[in-house]
Protein backbone atom coordinates (compact mmCIF):
# COMPACT_ATOMS: atom_id res chain seq x y z
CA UNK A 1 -12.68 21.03 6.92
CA UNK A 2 -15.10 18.89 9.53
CA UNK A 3 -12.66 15.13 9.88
CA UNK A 4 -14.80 12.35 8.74
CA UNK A 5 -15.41 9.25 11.42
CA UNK A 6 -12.74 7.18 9.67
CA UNK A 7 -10.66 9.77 10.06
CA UNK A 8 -10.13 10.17 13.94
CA UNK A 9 -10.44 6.64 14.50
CA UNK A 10 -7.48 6.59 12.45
CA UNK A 11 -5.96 9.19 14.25
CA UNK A 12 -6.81 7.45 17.65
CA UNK A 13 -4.91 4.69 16.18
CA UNK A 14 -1.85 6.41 15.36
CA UNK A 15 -2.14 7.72 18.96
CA UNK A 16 -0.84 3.62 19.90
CA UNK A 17 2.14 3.97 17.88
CA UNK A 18 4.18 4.64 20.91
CA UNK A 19 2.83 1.61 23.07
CA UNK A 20 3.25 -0.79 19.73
CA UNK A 21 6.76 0.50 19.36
CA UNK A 22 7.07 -0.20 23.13
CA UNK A 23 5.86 -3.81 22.45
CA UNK A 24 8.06 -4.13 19.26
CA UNK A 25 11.38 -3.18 21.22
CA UNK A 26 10.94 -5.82 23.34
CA UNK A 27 10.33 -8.22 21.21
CA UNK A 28 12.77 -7.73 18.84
CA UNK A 29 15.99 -5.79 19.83
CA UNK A 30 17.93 -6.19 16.87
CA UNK A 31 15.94 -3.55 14.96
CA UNK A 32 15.63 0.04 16.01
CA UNK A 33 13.42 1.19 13.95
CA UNK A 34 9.68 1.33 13.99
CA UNK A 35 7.43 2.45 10.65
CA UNK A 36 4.49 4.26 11.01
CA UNK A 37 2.23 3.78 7.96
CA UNK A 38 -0.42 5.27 7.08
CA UNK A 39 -2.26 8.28 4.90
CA UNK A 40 0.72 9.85 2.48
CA UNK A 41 -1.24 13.03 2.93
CA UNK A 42 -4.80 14.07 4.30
CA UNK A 43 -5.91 14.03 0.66
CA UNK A 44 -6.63 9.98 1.20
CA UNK A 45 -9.51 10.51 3.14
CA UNK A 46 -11.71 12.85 1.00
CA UNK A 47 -10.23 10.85 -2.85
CA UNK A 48 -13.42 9.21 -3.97
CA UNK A 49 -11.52 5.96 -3.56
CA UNK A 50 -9.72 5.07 -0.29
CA UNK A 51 -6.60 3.52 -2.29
CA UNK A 52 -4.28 1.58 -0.20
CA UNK A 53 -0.80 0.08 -1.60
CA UNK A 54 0.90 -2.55 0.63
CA UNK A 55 4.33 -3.48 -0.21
CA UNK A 56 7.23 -5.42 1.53
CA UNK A 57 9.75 -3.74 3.43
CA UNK A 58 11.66 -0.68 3.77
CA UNK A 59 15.56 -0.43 2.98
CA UNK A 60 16.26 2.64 5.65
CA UNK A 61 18.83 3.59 7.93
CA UNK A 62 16.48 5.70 10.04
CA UNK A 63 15.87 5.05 13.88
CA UNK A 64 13.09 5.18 16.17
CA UNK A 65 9.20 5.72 14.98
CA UNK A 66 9.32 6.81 11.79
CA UNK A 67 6.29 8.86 9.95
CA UNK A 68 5.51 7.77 6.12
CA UNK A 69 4.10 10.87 4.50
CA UNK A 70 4.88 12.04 1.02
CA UNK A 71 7.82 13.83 2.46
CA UNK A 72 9.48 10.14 2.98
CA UNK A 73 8.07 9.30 -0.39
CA UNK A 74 10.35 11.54 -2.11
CA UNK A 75 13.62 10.09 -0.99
CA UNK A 76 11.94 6.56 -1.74
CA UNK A 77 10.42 7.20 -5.08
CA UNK A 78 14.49 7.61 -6.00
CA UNK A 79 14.04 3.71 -5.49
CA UNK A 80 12.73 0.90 -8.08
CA UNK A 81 10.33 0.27 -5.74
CA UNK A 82 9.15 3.76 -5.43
CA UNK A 83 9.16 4.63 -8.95
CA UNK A 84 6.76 1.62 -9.96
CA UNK A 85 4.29 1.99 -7.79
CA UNK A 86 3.92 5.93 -8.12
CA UNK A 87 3.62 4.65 -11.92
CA UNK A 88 1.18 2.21 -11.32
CA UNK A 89 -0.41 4.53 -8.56
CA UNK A 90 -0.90 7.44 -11.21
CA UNK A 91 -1.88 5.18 -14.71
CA UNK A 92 -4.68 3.91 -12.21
CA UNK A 93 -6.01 7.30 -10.52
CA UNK A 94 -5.94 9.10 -13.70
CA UNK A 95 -8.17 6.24 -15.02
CA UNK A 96 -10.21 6.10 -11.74
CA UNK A 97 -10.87 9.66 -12.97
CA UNK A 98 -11.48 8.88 -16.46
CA UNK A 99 -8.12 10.75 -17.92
CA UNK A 100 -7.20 7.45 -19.71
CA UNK A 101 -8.81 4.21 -19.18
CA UNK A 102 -8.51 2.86 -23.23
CA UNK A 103 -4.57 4.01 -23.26
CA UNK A 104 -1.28 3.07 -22.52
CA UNK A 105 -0.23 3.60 -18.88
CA UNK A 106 3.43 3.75 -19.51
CA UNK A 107 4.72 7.21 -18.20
CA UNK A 108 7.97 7.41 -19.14
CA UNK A 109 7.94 11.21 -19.07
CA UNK A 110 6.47 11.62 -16.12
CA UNK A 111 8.12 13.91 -13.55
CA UNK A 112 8.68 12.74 -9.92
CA UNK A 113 6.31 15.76 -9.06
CA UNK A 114 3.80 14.77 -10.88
CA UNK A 115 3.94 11.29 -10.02
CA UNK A 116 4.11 12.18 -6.14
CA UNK A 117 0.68 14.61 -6.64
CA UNK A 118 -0.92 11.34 -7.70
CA UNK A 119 0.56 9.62 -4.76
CA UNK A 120 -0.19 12.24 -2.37
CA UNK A 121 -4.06 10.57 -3.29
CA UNK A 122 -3.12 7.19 -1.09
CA UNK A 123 -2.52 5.24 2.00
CA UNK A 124 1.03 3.42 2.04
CA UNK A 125 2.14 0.50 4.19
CA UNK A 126 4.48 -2.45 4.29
CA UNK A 127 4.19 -5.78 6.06
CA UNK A 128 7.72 -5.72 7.79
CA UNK A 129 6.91 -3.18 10.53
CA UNK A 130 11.06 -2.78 10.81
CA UNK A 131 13.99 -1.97 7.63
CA UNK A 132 15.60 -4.43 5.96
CA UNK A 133 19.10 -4.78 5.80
CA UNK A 134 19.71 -6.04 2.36
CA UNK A 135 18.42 -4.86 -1.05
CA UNK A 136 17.39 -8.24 -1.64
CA UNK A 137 14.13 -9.18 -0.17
CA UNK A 138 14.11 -10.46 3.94
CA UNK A 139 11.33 -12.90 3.59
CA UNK A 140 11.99 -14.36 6.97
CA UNK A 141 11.99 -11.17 8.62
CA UNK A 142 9.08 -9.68 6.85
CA UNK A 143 6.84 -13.02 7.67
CA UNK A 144 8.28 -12.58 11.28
CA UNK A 145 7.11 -9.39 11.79
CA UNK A 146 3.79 -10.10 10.47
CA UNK A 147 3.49 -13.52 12.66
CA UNK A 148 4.74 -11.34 15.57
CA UNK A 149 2.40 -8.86 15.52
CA UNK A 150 -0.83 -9.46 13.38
CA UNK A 151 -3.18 -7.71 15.51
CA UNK A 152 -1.60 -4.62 15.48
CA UNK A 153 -0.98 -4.78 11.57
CA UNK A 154 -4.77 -5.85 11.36
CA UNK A 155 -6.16 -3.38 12.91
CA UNK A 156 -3.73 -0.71 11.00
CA UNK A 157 -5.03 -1.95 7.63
CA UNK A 158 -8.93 -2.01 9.09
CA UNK A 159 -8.12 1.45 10.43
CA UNK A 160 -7.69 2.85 7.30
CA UNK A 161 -11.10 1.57 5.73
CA UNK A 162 -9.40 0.93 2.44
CA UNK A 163 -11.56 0.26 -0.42
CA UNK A 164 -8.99 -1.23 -2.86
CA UNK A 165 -5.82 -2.39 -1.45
CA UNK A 166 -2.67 -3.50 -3.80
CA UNK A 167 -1.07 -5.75 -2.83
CA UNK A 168 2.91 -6.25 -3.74
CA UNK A 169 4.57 -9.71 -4.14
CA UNK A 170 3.87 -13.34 -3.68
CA UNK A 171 5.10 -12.63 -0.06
CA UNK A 172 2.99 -9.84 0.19
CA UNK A 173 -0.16 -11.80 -0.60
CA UNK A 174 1.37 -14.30 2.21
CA UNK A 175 1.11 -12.16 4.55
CA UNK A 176 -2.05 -10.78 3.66
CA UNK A 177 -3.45 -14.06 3.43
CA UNK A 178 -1.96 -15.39 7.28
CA UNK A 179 -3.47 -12.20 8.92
CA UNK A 180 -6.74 -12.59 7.10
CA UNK A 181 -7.22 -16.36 6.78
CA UNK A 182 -8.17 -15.76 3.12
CA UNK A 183 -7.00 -17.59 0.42
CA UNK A 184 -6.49 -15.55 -2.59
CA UNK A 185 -4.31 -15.95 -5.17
CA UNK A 186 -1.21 -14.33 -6.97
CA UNK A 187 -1.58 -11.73 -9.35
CA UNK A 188 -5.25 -11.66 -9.54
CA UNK A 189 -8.20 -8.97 -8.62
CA UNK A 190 -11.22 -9.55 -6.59
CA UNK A 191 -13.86 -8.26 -4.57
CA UNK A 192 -13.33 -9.40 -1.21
CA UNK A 193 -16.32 -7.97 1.46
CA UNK A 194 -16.64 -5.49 -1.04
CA UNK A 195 -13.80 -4.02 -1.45
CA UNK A 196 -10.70 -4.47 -4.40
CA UNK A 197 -8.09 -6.67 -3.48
CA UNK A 198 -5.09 -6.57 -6.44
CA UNK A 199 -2.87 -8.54 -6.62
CA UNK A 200 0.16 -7.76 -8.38
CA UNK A 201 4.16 -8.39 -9.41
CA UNK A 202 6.44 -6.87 -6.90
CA UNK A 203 7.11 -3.07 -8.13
CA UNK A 204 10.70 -3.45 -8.08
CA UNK A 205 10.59 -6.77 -10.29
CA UNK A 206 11.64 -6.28 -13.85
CA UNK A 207 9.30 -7.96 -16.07
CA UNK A 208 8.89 -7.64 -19.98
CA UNK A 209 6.10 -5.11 -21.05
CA UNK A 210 5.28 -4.16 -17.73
CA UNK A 211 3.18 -0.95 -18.78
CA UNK A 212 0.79 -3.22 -20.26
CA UNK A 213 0.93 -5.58 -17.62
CA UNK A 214 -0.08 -2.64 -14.99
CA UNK A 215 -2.43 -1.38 -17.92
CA UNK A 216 -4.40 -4.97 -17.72
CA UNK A 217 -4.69 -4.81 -13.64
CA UNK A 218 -5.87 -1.19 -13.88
CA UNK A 219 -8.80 -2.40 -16.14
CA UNK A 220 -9.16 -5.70 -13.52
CA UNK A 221 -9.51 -3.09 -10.97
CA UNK A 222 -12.04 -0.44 -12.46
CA UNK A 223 -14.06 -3.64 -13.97
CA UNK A 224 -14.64 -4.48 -10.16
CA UNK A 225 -15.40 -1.45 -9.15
CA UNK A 226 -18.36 -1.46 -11.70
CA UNK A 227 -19.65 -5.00 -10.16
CA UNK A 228 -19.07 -2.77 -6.72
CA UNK A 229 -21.43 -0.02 -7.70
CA UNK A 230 -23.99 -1.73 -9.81
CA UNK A 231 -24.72 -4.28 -6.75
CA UNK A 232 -24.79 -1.28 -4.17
CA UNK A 233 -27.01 0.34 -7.25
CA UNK A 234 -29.99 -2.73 -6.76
C-alpha cells in the first residue's frame, strides 16, 4: 500500500528520535528512559479519523528509547489507565462507525483483544517524555518535561495530523494549553482549527457512572464532527 504524505513526514520525524534522546540525556540525567510515541499500529493512518489520545505519564521500568506500539499496549492495558482509555477508545470508534451511538458504552465484557483491535485504530502519546516513578501522578516532572522540551513535543503532536485529540487530566490540558497558548477548558469538547479537542477525566480516576460520563463526551465528540463536515460541506 502507496504511504500517504502524512505518513513519511511522520516517519522522517521518528527518524530524530535519536538526536531528541541525545538532547534529553543531557538535560536531564536522572531519567534513562526516552518514549517514543506515536501510531499504535499503521492502521492510524488509513482510519477515517486520525484519533489521537494524550495522557500523562508512563509508570515503566524500561531503559533507553522506547517504541509505543500495540505490543507495549498490552502490558499497559493490564493498568487502570490502560483499561479506560481502550474503553473509552472502543465505545467511541464503534460509534464513529455507527455500531452504537444511542447506547450504553459500558463494556464490561469486553475482552482485552477486542479492546486492543479498537486501539490498534489510534495514535498514543503522553506529555512526560520520561517514566514516572510513583503510581501517583509526577505533576512537576510531567510539566518539566513539557517546559523542557515543547518544540519537540509540538512538532510530535503536529506530526501526526490528528483530527481529534483526547486529552487526559487537568494536567494534561495544562500542558496542552502551555505548548499551544490556547486556553481551553477542563472537561469540555471543541473544535479548535478544525479539529476535536476532548477534554476529559483522567482514565485512571474513579468517578461514579463513568460509562455514561464517557457515553456523554462520545456524543460531544461526534456532534462536532457534524459542525466539522457540514461547514467543509458549504
Amino acid at each position: 500500500m502507496e504511504k500517504s504524505n502524512h505518513q513519511e513526514n511522520y516517519e522522517k520525524f521518528m527518524e530524530q528520535y535519536q538526536d531528541y534522546y541525545v538532547d534529553y540525556m543531557n538535560k536531564n540525567e536522572v531519567f534513562d528512559s526516552f518514549y517514543a510515541y506515536g501510531p499504535l499500529s499503521e492502521k492510524y493512518w488509513t482510519f477515517k479519523h486520525r484519533i489521537l489520545v494524550c495522557n500523562l505519564e508512563p509508570y515503566d521500568e524500561r531503559e533507553g528509547v522506547i517504541k509505543v506500539d500495540i505490543d507495549l499496549y498490552k502490558e499497559w492495558i493490564k493498568a487502570p489507565t490502560g483499561i479506560y482509555t481502550a474503553k473509552f477508545i472502543t465505545g467511541l470508534i464503534k460509534a464513529l462507525n455507527q455500531e452504537n451511538r444511542d447506547e450504553s458504552i459500558s463494556l464490561n465484557n469486553v475482552c482485552n483483544e477486542e479492546l486492543l483491535s479498537y486501539m490498534e485504530n489510534i495514535a498514543y502519546m503522553n506529555f512526560r517524555i520520561s517514566s514516572g516513578k510513583n503510581r501517583t501522578a509526577d505533576k512537576i516532572g510531567i510539566l518539566k518535561d513539557v517546559r523542557t522540551h515543547p518544540d519537540y513535543l509540538i512538532a510530535q503532536i503536529n506530526s501526526l495530523y490528528p483530527d481529534m485529540l483526547i486529552i487526559g487530566g487537568e494536567v494534561g490540558l495544562k500542558a496542552y494549553n502551555e505548548l499551544f497558548n490556547t486556553n481551553l477548558k477542563f472537561d469540555t469538547t471543541v473544535i479548535l482549527k478544525g479539529k476535536v479537542i476532548c477534554s476529559i477525566q483522567h482514565p485512571s480516576k474513579p468517578r461514579p457512572e463513568k460509562y455514561e460520563y464517557y457515553n456523554e463526551k462520545v456524543i460531544e465528540i461526534l456532534n462536532c464532527l457534524e459542525v466539522i463536515q457540514k461547514t467543509q460541506e458549504n
